[in-house]
Protein backbone atom coordinates (compact mmCIF):
# COMPACT_ATOMS: atom_id res chain seq x y z
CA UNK A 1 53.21 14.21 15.09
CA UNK A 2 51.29 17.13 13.98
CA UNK A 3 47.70 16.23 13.98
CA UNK A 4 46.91 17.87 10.91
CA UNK A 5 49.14 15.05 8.67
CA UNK A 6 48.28 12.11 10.81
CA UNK A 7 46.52 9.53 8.93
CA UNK A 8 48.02 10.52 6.02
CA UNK A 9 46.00 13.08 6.01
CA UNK A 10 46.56 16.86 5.68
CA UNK A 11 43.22 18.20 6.76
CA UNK A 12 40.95 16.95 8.98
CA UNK A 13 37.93 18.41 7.29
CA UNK A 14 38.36 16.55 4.25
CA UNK A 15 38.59 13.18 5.54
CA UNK A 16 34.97 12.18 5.57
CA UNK A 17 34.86 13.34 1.73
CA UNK A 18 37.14 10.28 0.62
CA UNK A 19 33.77 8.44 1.90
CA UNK A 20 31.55 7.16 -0.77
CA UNK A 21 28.26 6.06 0.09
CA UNK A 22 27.36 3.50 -2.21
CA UNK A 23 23.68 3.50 -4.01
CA UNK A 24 21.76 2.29 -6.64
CA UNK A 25 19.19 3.50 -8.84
CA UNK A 26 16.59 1.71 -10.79
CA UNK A 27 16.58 1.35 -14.52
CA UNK A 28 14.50 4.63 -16.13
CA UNK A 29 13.69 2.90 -18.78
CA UNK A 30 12.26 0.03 -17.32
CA UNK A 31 10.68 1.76 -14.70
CA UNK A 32 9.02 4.11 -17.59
CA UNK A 33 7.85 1.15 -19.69
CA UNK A 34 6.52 -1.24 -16.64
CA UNK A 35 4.18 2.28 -15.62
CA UNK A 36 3.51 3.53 -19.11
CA UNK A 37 2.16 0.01 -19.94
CA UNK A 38 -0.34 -0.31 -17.23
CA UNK A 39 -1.36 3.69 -17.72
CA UNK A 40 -2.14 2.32 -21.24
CA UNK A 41 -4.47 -0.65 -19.77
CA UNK A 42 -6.33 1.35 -17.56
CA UNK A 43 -7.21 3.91 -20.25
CA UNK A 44 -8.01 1.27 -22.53
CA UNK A 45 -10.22 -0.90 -19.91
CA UNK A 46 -11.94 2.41 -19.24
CA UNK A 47 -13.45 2.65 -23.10
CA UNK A 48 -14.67 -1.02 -23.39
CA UNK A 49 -18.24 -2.15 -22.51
CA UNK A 50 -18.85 -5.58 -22.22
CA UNK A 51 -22.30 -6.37 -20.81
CA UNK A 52 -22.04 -7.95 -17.03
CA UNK A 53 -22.48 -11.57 -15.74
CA UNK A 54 -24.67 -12.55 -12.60
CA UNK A 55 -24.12 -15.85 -11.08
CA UNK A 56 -26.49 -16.67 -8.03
CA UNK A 57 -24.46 -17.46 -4.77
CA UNK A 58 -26.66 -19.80 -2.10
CA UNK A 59 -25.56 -19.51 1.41
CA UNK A 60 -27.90 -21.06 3.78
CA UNK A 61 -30.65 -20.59 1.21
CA UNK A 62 -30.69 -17.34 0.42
CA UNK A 63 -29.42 -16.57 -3.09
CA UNK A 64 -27.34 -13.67 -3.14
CA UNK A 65 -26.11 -12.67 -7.11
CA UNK A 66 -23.21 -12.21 -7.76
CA UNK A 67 -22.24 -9.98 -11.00
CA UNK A 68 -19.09 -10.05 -12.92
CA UNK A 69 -17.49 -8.32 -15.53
CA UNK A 70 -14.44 -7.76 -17.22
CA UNK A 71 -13.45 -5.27 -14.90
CA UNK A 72 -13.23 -7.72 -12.10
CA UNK A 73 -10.76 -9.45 -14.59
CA UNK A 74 -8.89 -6.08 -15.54
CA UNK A 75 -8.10 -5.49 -11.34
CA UNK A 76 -6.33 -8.52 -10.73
CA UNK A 77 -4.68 -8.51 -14.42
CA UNK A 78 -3.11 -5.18 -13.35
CA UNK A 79 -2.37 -6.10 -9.94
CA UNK A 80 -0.32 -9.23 -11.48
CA UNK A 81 1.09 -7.58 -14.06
CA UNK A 82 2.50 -4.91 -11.76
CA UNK A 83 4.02 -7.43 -10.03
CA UNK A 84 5.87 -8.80 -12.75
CA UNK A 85 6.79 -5.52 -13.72
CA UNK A 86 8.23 -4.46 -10.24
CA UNK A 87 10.13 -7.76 -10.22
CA UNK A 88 11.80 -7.19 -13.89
CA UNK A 89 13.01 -3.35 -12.17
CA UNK A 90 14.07 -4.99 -8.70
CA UNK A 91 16.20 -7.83 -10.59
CA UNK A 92 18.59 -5.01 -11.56
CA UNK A 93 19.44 -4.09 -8.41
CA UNK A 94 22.70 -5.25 -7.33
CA UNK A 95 21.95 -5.59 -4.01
CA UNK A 96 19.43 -7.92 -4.03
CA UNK A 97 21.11 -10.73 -4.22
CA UNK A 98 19.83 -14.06 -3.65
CA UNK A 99 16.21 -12.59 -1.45
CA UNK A 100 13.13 -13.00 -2.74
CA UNK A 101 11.45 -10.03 -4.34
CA UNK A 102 8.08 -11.20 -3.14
CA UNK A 103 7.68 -8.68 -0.58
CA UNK A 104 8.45 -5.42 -2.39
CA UNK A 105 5.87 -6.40 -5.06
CA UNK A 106 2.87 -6.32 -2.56
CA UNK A 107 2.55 -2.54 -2.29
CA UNK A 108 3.16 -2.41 -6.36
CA UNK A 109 0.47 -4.51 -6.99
CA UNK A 110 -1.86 -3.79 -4.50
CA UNK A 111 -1.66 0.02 -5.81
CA UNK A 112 -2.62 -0.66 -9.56
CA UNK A 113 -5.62 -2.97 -8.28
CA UNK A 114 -6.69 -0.04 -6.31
CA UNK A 115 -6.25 2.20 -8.61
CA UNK A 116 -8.38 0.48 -11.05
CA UNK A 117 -11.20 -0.04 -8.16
CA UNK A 118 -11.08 3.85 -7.81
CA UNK A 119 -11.39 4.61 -11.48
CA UNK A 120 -13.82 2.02 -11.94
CA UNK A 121 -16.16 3.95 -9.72
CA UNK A 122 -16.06 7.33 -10.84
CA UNK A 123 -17.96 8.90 -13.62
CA UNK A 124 -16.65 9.69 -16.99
CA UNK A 125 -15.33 13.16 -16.59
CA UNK A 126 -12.36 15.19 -17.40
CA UNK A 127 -11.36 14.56 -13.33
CA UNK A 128 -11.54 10.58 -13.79
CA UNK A 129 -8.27 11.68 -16.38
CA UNK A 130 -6.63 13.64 -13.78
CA UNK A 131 -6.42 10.76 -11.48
CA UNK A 132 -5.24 8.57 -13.58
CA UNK A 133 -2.26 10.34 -14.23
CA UNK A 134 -1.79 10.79 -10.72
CA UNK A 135 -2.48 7.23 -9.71
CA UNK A 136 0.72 6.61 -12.74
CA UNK A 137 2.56 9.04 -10.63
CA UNK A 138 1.64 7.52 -7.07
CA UNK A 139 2.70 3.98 -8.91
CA UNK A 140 6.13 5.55 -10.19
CA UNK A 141 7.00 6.31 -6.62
CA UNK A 142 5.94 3.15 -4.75
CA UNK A 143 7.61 1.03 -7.55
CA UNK A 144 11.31 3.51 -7.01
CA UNK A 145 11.04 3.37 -3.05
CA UNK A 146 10.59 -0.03 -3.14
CA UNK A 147 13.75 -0.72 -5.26
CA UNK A 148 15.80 2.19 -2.92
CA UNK A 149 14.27 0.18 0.80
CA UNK A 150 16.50 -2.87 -1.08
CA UNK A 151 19.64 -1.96 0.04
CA UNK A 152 20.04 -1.26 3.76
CA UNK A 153 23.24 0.36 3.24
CA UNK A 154 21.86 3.14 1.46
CA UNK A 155 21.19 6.58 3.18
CA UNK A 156 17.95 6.96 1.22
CA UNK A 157 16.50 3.53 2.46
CA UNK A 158 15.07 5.36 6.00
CA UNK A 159 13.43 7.60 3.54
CA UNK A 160 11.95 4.97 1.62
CA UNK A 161 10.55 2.45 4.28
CA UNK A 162 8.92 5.83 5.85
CA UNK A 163 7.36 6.80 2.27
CA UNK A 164 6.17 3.34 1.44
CA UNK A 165 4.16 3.38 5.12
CA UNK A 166 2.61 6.58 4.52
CA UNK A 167 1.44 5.36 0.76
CA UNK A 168 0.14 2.16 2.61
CA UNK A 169 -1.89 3.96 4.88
CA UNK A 170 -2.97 6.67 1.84
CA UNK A 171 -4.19 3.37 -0.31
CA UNK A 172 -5.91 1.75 2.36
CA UNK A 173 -8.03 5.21 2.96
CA UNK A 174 -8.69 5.89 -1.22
CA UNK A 175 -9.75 1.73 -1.06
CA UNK A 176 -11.83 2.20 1.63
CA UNK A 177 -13.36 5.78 0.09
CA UNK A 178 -13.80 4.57 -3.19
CA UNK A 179 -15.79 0.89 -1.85
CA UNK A 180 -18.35 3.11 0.36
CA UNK A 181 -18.41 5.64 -2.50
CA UNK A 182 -20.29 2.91 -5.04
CA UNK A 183 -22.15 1.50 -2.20
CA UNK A 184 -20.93 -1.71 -2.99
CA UNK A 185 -22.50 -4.92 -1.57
CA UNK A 186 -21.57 -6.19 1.94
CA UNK A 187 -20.27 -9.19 0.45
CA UNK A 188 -17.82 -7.81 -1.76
CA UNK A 189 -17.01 -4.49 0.16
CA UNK A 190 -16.01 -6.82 2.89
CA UNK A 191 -13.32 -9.22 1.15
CA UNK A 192 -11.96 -5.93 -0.83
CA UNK A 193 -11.22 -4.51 2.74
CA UNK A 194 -9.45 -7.66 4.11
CA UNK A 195 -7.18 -7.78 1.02
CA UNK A 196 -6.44 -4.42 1.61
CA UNK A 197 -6.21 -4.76 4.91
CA UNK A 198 -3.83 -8.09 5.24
CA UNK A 199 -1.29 -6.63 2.02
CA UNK A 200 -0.85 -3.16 3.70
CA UNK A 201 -0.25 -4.46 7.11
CA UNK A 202 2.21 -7.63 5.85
CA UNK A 203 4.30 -4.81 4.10
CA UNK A 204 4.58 -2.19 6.79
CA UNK A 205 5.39 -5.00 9.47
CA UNK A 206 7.82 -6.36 7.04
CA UNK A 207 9.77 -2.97 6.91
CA UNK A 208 9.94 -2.48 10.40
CA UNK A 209 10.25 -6.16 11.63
CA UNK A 210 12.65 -8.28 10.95
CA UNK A 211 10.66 -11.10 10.07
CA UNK A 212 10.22 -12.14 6.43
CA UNK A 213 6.37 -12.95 6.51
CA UNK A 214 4.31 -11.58 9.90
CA UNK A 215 1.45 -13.62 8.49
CA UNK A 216 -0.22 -13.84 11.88
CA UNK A 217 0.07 -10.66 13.06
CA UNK A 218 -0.84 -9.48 9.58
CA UNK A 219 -4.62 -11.66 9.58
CA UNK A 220 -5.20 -10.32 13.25
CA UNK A 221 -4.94 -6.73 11.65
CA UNK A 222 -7.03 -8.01 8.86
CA UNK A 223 -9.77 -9.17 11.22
CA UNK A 224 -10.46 -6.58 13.65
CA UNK A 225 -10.43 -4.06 10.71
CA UNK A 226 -12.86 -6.53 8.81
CA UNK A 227 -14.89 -6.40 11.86
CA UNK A 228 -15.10 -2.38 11.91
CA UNK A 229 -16.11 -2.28 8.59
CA UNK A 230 -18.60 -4.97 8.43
CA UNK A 231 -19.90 -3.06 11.63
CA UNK A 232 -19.95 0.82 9.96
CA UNK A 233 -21.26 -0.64 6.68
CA UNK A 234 -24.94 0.08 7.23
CA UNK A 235 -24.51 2.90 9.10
CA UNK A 236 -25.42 6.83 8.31
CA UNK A 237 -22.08 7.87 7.51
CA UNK A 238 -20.03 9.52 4.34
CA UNK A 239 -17.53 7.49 2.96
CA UNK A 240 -14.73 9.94 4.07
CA UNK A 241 -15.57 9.24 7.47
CA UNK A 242 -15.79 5.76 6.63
CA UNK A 243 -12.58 5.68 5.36
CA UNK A 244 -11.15 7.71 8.42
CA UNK A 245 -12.60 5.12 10.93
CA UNK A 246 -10.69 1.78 9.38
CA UNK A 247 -7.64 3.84 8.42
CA UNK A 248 -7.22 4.56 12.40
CA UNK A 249 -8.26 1.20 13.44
CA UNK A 250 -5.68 -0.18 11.34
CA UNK A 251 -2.91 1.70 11.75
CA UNK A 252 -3.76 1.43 15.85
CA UNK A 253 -3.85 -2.49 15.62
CA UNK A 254 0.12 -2.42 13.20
CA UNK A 255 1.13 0.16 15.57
CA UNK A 256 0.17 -2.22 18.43
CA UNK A 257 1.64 -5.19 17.07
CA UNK A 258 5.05 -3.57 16.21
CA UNK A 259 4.84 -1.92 20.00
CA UNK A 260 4.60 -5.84 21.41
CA UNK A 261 7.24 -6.72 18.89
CA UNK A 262 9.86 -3.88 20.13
CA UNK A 263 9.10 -5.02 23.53
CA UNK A 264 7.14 -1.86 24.67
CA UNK A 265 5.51 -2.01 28.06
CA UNK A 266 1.79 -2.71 27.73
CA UNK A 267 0.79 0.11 29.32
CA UNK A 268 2.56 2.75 26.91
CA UNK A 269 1.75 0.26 23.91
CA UNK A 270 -2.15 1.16 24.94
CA UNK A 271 -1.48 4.56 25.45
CA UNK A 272 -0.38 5.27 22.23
CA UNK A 273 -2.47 3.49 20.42
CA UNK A 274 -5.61 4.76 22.75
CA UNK A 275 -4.72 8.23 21.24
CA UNK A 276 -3.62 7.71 17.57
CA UNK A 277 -7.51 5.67 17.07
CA UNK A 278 -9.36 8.46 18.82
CA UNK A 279 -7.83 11.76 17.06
CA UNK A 280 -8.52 9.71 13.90
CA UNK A 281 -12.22 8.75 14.82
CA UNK A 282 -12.55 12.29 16.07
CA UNK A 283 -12.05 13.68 12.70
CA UNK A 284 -13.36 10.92 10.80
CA UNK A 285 -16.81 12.28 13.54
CA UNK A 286 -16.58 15.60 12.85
CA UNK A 287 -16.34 15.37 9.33
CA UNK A 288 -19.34 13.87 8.72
């Protein structure tokens, strides 16, 4: 038989082109509206004063206050409403079946409430604009990899996981940044970081394990990084550098974990992760 017709075929060349890949796409429109919406409500929430509220906190005695404003509100409205949004836009995919879309909204959310922390800070300048289009932009793209890292089938869902772990890491360094930047109380610098913290790691650990909800190894992350920043807080550093130090002490602690998890040998597992925290923390020195 001549090898050019077998498989009733009659070029070899052409056979892999009869394979379709399939893929799916999320809904422009929806996408548009679910971003375009929460633009509006973080350029709205920026032109509205409403005087502060301080409520005294006693722990042990000593009366720490507390203030809070509408703006504490306006974060987690965002963050929940960007949720809801990214789980209207993930219920058309066709692939999703009967999972939960639980996990893909955690990067979503945890984007437009720091977002909002970041604007929140800055002064009222044509720059403070300027991000906030990009932050739509940065949302736009977590919101369509998340939809694409749905189906495992599909050749752009490598490409996804990989671009949702390098926006983890990016909004765990502007949270960080932006919390040092306003010199922001112990007290609430500290809980900011562990939600940061315990959301980023949960979601990278979810895309590369294949458990559903690493809460354990996610809260060990959360607490060593707590512990870093609870330790730099008071220190004589810029918030860059600040940043730099957690960013490398939590990606070194998920980078562990996942090591363990793959069944790396201890030694290598330290090695690695010996190096990664050091050339961070060596920048994060000489920047300062």
């Amino acid at each position: 038989m001549d090898p050019k017709t077998s498989l009733g075929r009659t070029s070899p060349s052409r056979y892999n082109f009869c394979v379709k890949t399939q893929t799916y796409s999320p809904n422009l429109e929806r996408l548009s509206v679910v971003v375009a919406t929460i633009l509006l409500i973080f350029a709205v929430a920026q032109s509205i004063e409403i005087p502060s509220q301080t409520a005294p906190l006693v722990i042990g005695g000593v009366i720490i206050p507390l203030t809070f404003n509408y703006f504490t509100l306006v974060t987690f409205a965002l963050a929940g409403m960007t949720a809801s949004g990214t789980d209207w836009i993930l219920r058309n995919n066709p692939s999703l079946g009967k999972r939960s879309t639980i996990p893909h909204m955690l990067l979503p959310a945890l984007s437009a409430w720091v977002l909002n922390i970041s604007l929140n800070n800055m002064t009222d300048s044509p720059f403070k604009w300027v991000m906030l289009l990009v932050g739509g932009f940065f949302l736009f793209f977590v919101i369509w990899a998340e939809y694409n890292a749905l189906y495992p089938e599909d050749f752009r869902q490598p490409i996804s996981t990989a671009l949702l772990t390098a926006l983890s890491y990016a909004l765990m360094l502007i949270l960080t940044v932006s919390l040092e930047s306003s010199s922001q109380r112990l007290i609430i610098a500290l809980p900011a970081v562990a939600i940061g913290a315990i959301t980023m790691s949960m979601r990278v650990l979810q895309m590369r394990l294949s458990q559903d909800w690493p809460v354990l190894p996610a809260i060990g992350c959360m607490l060593i990084t707590v512990q870093i920043a609870a330790a730099l807080h008071y220190l004589p550093i810029n918030p860059l550098s600040y940043g730099l130090i957690i960013l490398g002490t939590l990606f070194s602690t998920v980078n562990l974990i996942l090591n363990f998890e793959q069944h790396v040998s201890l030694r290598r597992a330290g090695v690695e992760g010996l190096i990664s925290i050091a050339i961070i923390w060596l920048i994060a020195i000489w920047m300062n």
